[in-house]
C-alpha atoms as a PDB file:
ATOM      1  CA  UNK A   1      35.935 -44.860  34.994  1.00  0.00           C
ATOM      2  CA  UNK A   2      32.702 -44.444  36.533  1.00  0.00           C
ATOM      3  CA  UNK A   3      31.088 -40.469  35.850  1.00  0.00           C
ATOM      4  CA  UNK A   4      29.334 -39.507  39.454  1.00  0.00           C
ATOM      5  CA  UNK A   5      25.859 -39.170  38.977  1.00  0.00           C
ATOM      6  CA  UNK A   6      25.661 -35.225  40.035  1.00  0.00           C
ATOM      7  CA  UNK A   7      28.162 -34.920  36.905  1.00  0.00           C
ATOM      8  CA  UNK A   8      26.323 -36.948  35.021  1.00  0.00           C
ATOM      9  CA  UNK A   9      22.924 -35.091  35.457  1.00  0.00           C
ATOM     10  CA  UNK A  10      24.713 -31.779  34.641  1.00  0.00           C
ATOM     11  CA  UNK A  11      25.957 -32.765  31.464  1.00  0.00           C
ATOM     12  CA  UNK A  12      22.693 -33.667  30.331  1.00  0.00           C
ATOM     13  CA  UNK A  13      21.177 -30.577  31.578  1.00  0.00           C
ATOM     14  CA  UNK A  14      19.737 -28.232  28.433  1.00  0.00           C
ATOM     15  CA  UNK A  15      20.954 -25.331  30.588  1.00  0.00           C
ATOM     16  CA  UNK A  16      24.399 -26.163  30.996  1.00  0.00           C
ATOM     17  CA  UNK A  17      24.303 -27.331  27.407  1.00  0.00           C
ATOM     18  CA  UNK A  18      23.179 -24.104  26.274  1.00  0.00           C
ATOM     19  CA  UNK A  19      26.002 -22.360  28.522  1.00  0.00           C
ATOM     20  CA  UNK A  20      28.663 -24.565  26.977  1.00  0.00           C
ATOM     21  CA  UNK A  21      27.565 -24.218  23.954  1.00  0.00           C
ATOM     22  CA  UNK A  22      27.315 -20.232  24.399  1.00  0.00           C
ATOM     23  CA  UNK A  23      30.924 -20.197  26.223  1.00  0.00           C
ATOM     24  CA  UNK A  24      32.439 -21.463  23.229  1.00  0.00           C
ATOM     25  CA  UNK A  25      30.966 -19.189  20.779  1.00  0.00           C
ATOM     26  CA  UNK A  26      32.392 -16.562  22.834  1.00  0.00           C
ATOM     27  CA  UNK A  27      35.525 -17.561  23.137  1.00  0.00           C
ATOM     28  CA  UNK A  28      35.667 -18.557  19.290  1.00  0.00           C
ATOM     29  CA  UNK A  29      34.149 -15.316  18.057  1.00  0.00           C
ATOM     30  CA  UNK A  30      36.997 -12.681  17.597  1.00  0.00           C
ATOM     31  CA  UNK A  31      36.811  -9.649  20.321  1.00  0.00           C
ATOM     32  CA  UNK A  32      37.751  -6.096  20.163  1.00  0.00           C
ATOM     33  CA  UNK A  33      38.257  -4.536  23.434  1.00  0.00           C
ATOM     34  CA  UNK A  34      38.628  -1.339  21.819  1.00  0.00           C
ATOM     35  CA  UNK A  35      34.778  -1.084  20.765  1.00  0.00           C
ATOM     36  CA  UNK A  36      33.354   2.184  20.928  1.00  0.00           C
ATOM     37  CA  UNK A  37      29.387   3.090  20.740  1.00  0.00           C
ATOM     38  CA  UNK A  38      28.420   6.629  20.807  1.00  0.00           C
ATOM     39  CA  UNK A  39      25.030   7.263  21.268  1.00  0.00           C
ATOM     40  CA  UNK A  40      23.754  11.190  20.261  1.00  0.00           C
ATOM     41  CA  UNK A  41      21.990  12.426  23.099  1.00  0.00           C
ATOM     42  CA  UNK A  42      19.364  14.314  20.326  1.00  0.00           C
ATOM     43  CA  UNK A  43      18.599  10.435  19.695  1.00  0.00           C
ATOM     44  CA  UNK A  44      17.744   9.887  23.258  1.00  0.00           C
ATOM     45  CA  UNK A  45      15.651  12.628  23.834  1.00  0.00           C
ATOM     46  CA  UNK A  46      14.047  12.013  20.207  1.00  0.00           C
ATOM     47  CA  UNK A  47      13.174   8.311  21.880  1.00  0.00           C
ATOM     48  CA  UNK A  48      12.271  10.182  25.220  1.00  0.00           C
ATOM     49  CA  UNK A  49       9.935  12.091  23.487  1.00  0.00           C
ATOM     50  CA  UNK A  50       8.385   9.690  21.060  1.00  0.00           C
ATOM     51  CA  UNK A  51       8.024   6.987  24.557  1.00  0.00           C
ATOM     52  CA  UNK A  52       5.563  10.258  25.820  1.00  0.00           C
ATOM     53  CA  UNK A  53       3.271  10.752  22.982  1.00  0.00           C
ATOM     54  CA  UNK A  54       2.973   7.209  23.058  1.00  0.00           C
ATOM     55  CA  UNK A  55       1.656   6.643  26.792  1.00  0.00           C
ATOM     56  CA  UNK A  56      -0.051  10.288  26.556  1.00  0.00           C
ATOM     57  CA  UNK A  57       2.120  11.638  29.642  1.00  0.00           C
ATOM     58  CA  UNK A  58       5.533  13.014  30.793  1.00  0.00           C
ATOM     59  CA  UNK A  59       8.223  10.098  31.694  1.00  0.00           C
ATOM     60  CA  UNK A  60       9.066   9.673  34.982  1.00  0.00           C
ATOM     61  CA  UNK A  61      13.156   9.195  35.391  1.00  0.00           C
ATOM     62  CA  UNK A  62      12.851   5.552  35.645  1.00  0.00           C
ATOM     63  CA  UNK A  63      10.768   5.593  32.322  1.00  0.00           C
ATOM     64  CA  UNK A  64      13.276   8.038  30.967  1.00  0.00           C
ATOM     65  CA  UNK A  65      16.415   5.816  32.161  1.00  0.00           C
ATOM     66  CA  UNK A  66      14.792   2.259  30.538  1.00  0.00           C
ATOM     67  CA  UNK A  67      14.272   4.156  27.497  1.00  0.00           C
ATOM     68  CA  UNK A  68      17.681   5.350  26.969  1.00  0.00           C
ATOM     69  CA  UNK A  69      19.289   1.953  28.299  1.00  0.00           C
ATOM     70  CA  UNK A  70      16.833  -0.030  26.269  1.00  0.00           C
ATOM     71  CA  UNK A  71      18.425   2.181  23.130  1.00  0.00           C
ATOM     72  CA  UNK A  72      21.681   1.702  24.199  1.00  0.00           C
ATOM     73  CA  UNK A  73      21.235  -2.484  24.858  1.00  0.00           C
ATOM     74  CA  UNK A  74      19.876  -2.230  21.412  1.00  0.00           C
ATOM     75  CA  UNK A  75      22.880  -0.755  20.060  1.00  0.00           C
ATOM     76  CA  UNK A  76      25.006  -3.354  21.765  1.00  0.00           C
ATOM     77  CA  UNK A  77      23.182  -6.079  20.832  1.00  0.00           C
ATOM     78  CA  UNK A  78      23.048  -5.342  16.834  1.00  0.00           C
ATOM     79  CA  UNK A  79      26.921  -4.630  17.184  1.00  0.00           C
ATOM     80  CA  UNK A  80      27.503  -8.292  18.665  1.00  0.00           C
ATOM     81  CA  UNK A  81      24.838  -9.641  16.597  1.00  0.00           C
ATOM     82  CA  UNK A  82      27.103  -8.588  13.469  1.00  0.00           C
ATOM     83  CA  UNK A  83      30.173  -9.066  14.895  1.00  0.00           C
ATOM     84  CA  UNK A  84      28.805 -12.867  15.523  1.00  0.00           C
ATOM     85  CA  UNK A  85      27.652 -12.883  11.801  1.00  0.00           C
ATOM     86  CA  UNK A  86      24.186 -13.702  12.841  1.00  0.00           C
ATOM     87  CA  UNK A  87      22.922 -11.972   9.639  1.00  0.00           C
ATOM     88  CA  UNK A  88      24.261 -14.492   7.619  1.00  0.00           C
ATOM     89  CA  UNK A  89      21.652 -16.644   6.266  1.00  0.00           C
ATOM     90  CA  UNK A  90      18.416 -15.066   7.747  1.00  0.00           C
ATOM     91  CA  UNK A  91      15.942 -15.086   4.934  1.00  0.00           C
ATOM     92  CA  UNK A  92      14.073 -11.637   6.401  1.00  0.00           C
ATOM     93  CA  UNK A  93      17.532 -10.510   7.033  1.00  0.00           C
ATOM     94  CA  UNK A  94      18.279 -10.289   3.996  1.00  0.00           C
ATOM     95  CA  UNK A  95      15.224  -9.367   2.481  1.00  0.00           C
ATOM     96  CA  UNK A  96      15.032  -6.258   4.977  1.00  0.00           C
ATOM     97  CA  UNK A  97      18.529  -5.378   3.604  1.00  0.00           C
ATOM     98  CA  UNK A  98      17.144  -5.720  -0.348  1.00  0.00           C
ATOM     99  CA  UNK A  99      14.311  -3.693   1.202  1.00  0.00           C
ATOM    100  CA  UNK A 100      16.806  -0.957   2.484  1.00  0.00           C
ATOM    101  CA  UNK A 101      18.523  -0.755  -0.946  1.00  0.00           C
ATOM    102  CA  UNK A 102      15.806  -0.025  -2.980  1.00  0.00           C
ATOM    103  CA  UNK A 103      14.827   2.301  -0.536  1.00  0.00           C
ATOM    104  CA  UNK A 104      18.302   4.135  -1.400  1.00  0.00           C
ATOM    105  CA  UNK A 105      18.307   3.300  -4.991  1.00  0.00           C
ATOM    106  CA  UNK A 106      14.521   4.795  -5.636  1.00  0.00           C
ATOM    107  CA  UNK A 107      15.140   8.395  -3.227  1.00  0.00           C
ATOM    108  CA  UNK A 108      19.080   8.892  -4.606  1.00  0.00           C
ATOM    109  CA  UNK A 109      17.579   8.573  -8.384  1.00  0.00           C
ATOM    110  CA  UNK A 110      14.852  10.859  -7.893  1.00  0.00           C
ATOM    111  CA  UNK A 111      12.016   8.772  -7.745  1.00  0.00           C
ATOM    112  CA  UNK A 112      10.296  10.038  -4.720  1.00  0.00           C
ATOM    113  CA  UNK A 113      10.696  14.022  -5.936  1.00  0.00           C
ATOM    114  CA  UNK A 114       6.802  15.266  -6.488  1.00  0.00           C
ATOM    115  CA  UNK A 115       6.424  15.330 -10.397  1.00  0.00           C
ATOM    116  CA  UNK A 116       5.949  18.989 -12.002  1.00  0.00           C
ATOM    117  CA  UNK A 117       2.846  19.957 -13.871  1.00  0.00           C
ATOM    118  CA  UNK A 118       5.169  19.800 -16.863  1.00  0.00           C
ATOM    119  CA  UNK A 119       6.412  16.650 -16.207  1.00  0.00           C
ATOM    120  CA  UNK A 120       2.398  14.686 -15.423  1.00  0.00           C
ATOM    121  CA  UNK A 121       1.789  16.848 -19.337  1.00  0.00           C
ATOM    122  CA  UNK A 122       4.682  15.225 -21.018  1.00  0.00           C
ATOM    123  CA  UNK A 123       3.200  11.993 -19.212  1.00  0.00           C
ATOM    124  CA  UNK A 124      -0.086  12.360 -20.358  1.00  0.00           C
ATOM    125  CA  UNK A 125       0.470  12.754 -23.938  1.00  0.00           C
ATOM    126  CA  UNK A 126       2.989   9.690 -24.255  1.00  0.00           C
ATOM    127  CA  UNK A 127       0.498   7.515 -22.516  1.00  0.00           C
ATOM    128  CA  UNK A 128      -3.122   9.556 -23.878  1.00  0.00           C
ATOM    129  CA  UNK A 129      -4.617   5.772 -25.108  1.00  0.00           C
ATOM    130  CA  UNK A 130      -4.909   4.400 -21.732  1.00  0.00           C
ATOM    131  CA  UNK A 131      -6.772   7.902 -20.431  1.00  0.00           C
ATOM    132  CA  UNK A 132     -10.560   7.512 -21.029  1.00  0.00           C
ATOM    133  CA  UNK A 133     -13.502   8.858 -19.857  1.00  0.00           C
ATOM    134  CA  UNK A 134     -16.047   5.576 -18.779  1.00  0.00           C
ATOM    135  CA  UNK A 135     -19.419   5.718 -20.371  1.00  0.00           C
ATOM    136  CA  UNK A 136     -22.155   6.828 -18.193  1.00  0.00           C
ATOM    137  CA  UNK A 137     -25.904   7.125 -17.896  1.00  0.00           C
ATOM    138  CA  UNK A 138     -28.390   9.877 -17.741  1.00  0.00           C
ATOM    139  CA  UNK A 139     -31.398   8.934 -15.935  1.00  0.00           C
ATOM    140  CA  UNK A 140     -34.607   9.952 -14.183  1.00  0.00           C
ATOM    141  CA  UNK A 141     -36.408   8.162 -11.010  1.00  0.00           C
ATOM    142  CA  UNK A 142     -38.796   8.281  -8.699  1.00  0.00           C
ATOM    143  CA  UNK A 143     -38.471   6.708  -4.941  1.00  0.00           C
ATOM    144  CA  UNK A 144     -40.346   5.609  -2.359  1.00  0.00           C
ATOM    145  CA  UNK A 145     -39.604   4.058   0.813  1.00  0.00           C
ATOM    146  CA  UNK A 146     -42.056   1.414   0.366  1.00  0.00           C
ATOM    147  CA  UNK A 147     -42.918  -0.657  -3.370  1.00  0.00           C
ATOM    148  CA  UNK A 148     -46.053   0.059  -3.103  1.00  0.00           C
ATOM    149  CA  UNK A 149     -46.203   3.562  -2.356  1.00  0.00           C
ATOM    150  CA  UNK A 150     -44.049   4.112  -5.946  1.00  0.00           C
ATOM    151  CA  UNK A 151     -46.318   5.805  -8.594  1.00  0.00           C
ATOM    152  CA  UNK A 152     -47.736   3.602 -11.129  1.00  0.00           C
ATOM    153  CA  UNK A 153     -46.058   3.040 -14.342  1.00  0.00           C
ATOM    154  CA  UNK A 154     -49.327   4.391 -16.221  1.00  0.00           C
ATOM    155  CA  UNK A 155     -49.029   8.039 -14.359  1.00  0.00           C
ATOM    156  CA  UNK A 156     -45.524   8.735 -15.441  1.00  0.00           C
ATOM    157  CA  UNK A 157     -44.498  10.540 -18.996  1.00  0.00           C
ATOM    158  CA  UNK A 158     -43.023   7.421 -21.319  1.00  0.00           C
ATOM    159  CA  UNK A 159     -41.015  10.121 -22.627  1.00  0.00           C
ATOM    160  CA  UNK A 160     -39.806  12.145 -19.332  1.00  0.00           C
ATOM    161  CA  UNK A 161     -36.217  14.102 -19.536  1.00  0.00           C
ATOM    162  CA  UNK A 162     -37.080  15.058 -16.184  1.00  0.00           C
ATOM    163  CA  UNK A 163     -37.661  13.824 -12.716  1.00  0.00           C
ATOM    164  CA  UNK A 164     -41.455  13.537 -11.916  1.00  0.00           C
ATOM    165  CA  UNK A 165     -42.367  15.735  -8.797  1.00  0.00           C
ATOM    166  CA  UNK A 166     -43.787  12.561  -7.200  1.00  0.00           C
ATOM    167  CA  UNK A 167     -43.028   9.992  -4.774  1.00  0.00           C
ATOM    168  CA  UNK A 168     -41.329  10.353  -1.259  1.00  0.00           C
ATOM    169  CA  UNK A 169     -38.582  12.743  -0.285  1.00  0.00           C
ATOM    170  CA  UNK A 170     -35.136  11.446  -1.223  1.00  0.00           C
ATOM    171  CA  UNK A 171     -31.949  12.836  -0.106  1.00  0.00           C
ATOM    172  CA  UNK A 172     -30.188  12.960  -3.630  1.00  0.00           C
ATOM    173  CA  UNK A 173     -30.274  13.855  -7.225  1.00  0.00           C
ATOM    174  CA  UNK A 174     -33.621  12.424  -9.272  1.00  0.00           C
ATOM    175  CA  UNK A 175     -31.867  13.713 -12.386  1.00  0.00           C
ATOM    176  CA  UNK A 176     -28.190  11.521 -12.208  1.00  0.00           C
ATOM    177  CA  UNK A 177     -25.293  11.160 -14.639  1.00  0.00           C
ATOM    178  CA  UNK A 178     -22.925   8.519 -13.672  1.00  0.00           C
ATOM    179  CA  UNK A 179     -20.769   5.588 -14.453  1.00  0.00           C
ATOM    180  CA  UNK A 180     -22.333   2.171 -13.605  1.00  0.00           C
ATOM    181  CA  UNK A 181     -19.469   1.608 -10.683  1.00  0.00           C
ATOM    182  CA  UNK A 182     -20.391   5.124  -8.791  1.00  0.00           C
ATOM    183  CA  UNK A 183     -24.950   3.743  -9.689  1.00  0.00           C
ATOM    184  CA  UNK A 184     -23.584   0.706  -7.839  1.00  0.00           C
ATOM    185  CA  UNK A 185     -21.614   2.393  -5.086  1.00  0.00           C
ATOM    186  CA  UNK A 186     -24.667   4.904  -4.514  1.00  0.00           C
ATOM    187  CA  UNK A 187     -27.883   2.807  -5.217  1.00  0.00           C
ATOM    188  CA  UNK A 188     -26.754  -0.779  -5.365  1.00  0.00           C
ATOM    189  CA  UNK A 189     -26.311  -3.150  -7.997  1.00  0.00           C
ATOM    190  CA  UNK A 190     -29.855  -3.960  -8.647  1.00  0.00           C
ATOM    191  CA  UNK A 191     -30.393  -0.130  -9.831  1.00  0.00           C
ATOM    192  CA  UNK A 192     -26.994  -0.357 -12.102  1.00  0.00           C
ATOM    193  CA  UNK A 193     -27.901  -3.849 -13.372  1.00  0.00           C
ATOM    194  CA  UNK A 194     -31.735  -2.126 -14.421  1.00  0.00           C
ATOM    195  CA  UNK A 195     -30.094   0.672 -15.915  1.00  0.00           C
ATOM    196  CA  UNK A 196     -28.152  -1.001 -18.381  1.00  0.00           C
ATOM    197  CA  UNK A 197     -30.787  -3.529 -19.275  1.00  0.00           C
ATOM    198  CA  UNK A 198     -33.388  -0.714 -19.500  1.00  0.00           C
ATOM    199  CA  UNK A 199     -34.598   0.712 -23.104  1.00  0.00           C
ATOM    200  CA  UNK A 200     -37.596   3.177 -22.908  1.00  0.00           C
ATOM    201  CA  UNK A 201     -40.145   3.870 -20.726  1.00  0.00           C
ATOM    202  CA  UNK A 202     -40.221   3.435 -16.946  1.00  0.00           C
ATOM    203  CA  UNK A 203     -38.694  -0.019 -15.590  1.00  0.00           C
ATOM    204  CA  UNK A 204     -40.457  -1.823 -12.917  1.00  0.00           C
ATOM    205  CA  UNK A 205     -39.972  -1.016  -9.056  1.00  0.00           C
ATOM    206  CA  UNK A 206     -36.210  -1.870  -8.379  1.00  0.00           C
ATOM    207  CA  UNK A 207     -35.091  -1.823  -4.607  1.00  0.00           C
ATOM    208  CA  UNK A 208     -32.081   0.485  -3.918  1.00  0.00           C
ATOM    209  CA  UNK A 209     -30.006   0.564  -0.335  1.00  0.00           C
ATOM    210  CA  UNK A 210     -32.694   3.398   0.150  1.00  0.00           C
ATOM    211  CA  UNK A 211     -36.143   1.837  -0.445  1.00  0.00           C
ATOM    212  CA  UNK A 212     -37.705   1.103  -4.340  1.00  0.00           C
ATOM    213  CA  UNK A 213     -37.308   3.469  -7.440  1.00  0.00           C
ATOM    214  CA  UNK A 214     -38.736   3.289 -11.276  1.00  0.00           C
ATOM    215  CA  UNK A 215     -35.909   4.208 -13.376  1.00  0.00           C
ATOM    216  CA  UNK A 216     -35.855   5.767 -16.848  1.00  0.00           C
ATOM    217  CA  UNK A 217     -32.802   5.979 -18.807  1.00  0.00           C
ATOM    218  CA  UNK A 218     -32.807   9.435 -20.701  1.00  0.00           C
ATOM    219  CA  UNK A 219     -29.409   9.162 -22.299  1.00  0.00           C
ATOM    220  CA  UNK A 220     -26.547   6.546 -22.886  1.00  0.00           C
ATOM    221  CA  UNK A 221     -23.388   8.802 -23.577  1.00  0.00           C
ATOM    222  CA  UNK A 222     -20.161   6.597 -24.630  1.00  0.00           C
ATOM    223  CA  UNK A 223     -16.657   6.304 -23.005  1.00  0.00           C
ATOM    224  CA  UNK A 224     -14.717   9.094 -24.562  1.00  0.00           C
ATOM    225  CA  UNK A 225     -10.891  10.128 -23.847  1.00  0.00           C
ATOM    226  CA  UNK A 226     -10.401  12.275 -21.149  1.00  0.00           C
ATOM    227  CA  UNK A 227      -8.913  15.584 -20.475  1.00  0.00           C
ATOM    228  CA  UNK A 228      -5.501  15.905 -18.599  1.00  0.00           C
ATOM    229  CA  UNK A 229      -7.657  18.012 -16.021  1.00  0.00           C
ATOM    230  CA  UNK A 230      -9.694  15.039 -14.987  1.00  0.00           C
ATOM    231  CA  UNK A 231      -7.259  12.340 -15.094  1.00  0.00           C
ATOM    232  CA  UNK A 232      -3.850  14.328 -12.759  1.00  0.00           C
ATOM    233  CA  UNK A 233      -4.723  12.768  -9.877  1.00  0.00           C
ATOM    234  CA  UNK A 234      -4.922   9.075 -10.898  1.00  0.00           C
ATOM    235  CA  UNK A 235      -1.981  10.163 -13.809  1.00  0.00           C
ATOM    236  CA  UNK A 236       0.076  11.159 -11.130  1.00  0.00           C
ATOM    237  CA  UNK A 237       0.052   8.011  -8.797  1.00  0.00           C
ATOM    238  CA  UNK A 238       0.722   6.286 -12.089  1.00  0.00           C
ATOM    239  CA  UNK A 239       3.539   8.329 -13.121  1.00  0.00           C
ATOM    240  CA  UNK A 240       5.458   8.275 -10.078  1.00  0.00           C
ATOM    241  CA  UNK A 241       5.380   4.277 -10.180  1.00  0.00           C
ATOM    242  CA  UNK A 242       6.856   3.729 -13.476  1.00  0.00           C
ATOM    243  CA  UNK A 243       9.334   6.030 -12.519  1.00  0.00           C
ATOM    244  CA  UNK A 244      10.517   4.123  -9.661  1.00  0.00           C
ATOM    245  CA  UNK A 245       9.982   1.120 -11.549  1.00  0.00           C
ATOM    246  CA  UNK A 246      12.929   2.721 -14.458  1.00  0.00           C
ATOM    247  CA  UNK A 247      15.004   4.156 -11.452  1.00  0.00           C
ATOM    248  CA  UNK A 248      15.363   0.767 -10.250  1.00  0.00           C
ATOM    249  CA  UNK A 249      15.025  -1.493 -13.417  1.00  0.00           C
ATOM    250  CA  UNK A 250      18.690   0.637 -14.766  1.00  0.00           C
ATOM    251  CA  UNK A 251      20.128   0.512 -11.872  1.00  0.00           C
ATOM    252  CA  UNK A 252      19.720  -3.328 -11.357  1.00  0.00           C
ATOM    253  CA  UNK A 253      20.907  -3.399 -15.396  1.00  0.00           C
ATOM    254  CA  UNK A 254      23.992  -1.658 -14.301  1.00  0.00           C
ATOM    255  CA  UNK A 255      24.440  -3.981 -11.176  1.00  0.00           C
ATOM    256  CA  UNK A 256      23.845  -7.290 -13.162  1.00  0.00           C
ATOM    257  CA  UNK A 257      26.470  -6.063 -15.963  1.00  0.00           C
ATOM    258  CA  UNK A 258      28.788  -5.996 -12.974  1.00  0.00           C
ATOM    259  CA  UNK A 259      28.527  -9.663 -11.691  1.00  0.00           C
ATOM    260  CA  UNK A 260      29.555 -12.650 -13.525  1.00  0.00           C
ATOM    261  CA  UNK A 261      25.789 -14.160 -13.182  1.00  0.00           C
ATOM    262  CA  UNK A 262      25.904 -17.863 -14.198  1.00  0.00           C
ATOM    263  CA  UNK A 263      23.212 -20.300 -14.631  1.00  0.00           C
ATOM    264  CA  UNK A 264      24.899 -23.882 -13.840  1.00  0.00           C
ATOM    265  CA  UNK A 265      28.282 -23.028 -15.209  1.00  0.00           C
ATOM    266  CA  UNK A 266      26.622 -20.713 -18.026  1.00  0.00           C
ATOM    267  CA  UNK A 267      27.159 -16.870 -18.522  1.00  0.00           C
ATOM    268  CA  UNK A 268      23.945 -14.721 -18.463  1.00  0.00           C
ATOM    269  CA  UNK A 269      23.971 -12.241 -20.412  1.00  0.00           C
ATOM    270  CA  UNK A 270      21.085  -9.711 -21.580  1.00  0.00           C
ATOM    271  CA  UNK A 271      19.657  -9.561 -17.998  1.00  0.00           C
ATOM    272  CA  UNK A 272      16.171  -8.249 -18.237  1.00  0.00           C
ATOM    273  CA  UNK A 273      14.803  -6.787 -14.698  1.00  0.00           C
ATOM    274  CA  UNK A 274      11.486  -7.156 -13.440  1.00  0.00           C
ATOM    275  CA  UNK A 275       9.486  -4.419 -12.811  1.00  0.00           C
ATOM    276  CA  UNK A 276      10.265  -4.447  -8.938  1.00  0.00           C
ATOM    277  CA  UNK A 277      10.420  -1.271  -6.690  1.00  0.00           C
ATOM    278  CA  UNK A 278      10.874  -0.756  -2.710  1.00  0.00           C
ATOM    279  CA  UNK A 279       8.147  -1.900  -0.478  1.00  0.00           C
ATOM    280  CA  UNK A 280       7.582   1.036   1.463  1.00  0.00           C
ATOM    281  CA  UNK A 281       6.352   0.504   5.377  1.00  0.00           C
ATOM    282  CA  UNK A 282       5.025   4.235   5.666  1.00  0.00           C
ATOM    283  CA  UNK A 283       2.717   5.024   2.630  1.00  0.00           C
ATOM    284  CA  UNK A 284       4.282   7.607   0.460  1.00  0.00           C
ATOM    285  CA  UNK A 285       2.176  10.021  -2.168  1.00  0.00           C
ATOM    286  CA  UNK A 286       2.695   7.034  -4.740  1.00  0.00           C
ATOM    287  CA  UNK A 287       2.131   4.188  -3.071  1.00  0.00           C
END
């Protein structure tokens, strides 16, 4: 039998493929006339409102109407999109929903609850080693904005404890105590990398990411352990990460001893968890 060629066209169409194809997921997927969405109308106006701050200025009722119908098509949309089990299989699917979990897991055990003062103590003298002050350096200098406006090394005390009133105006300490990361941070790495090579007397002119400096180290004072007073803040960020990391390491213990895990036809028992917790989108206290 010969096809006609108007039939024959449409069949090889990609758009009338595509409708067959979607015609007889449809009719294959199971229905349920009875569906019911209800939509709080505190959620719309929450959206109406949020739609506002966002383009600076009251919605219009159009604007107001596409957000609500937009919320609603959502709605409808992740309903069929379940009902069609289109989750099944999507690798960021699924990750979003291991996301959402540990999400649950970390809040319902705790994890995200502020620490108390007496908890971050307890904290601090379990884990004292790792809390240390870093060594710093005392020093003197003088600046200039130019190298060869800096005083020579002849007209300086060899011995000076104290800043020389000489040289150009500069808008910090002369007299400095610091670790070599906040030198870097401040001066540059040329001035930290001077300071630690340094031993007596005034160096030559070093250039800063203010102009040119002699620098004299007065003191060398040695990493020490630090005091619970100067180490909360950084203690605390630390604290509240390993205690999401044993709110969610027991409860995945407890989960695996649930499961009949088996590695090509072999039990696992004596599941270890890694030291996982939830990524978090919005950045909480401890992230």
């Amino acid at each position: 039998m010969r096809i006609p060629s108007k039939l024959r066209a449409l069949a090889q169409s990609r758009l009338a493929q595509f409708c067959v194809i979607g015609a007889a997921i449809f009719a294959l997927a199971p229905h349920d006339r009875g569906r019911r969405v209800d939509v709080p109308g505190a959620t719309l106006a929450a959206l109406r409102s949020a739609e506002a701050r966002r383009v600076e200025a009251p919605l219009d009722d159009p604007k107001a109407h596409e957000v609500e119908a937009r919320a609603i098509e959502d709605e409808i949309l992740y309903r069929e999109a379940l009902r069609m089990s289109l989750d099944k299989g999507d690798p960021l699917v699924r990750q979003r929903l291991i996301e959402k979990l540990l999400l649950l897991v970390e809040d319902m055990g705790g994890a995200s609850r502020a620490p108390t003062d007496a908890e971050l103590r307890a904290y601090f003298e379990e884990t004292r080693a790792q809390w240390r002050r870093a060594s710093r350096v005392h020093f003197v200098h003088v600046f200039a904005a130019r190298k060869d406006a800096l005083p020579p090394e002849g007209v300086l005390d060899p011995d000076a404890r104290e800043a020389p009133a000489v040289g150009d105006a500069f808008p910090y300490a002369r007299d400095v105590t610091a670790t070599r990361d906040e030198i870097g941070r401040l001066y540059g790495a040329d001035v930290a990398d001077q300071l630690e090579r340094q031993d007596g007397g005034w160096s030559a002119p070093v250039a800063s990411s203010f102009g040119w400096h002699r620098v004299r180290v007065v003191e060398r004072l040695p990493g020490a352990p630090a005091r619970f007073e100067e180490v909360k803040k950084e203690m605390e960020l630390d604290f509240m990460l390993a205690r999401r990391e044993k709110v969610v390491g027991s409860y995945l213990r407890r989960l695996a001893s649930e499961y009949d895990i088996r590695i090509d036809g072999h039990k696992l028992t004596g599941f270890v968890p890694t030291r996982r917790v939830a990524m978090r989108v919005d950045p909480s206290a401890e992230d």
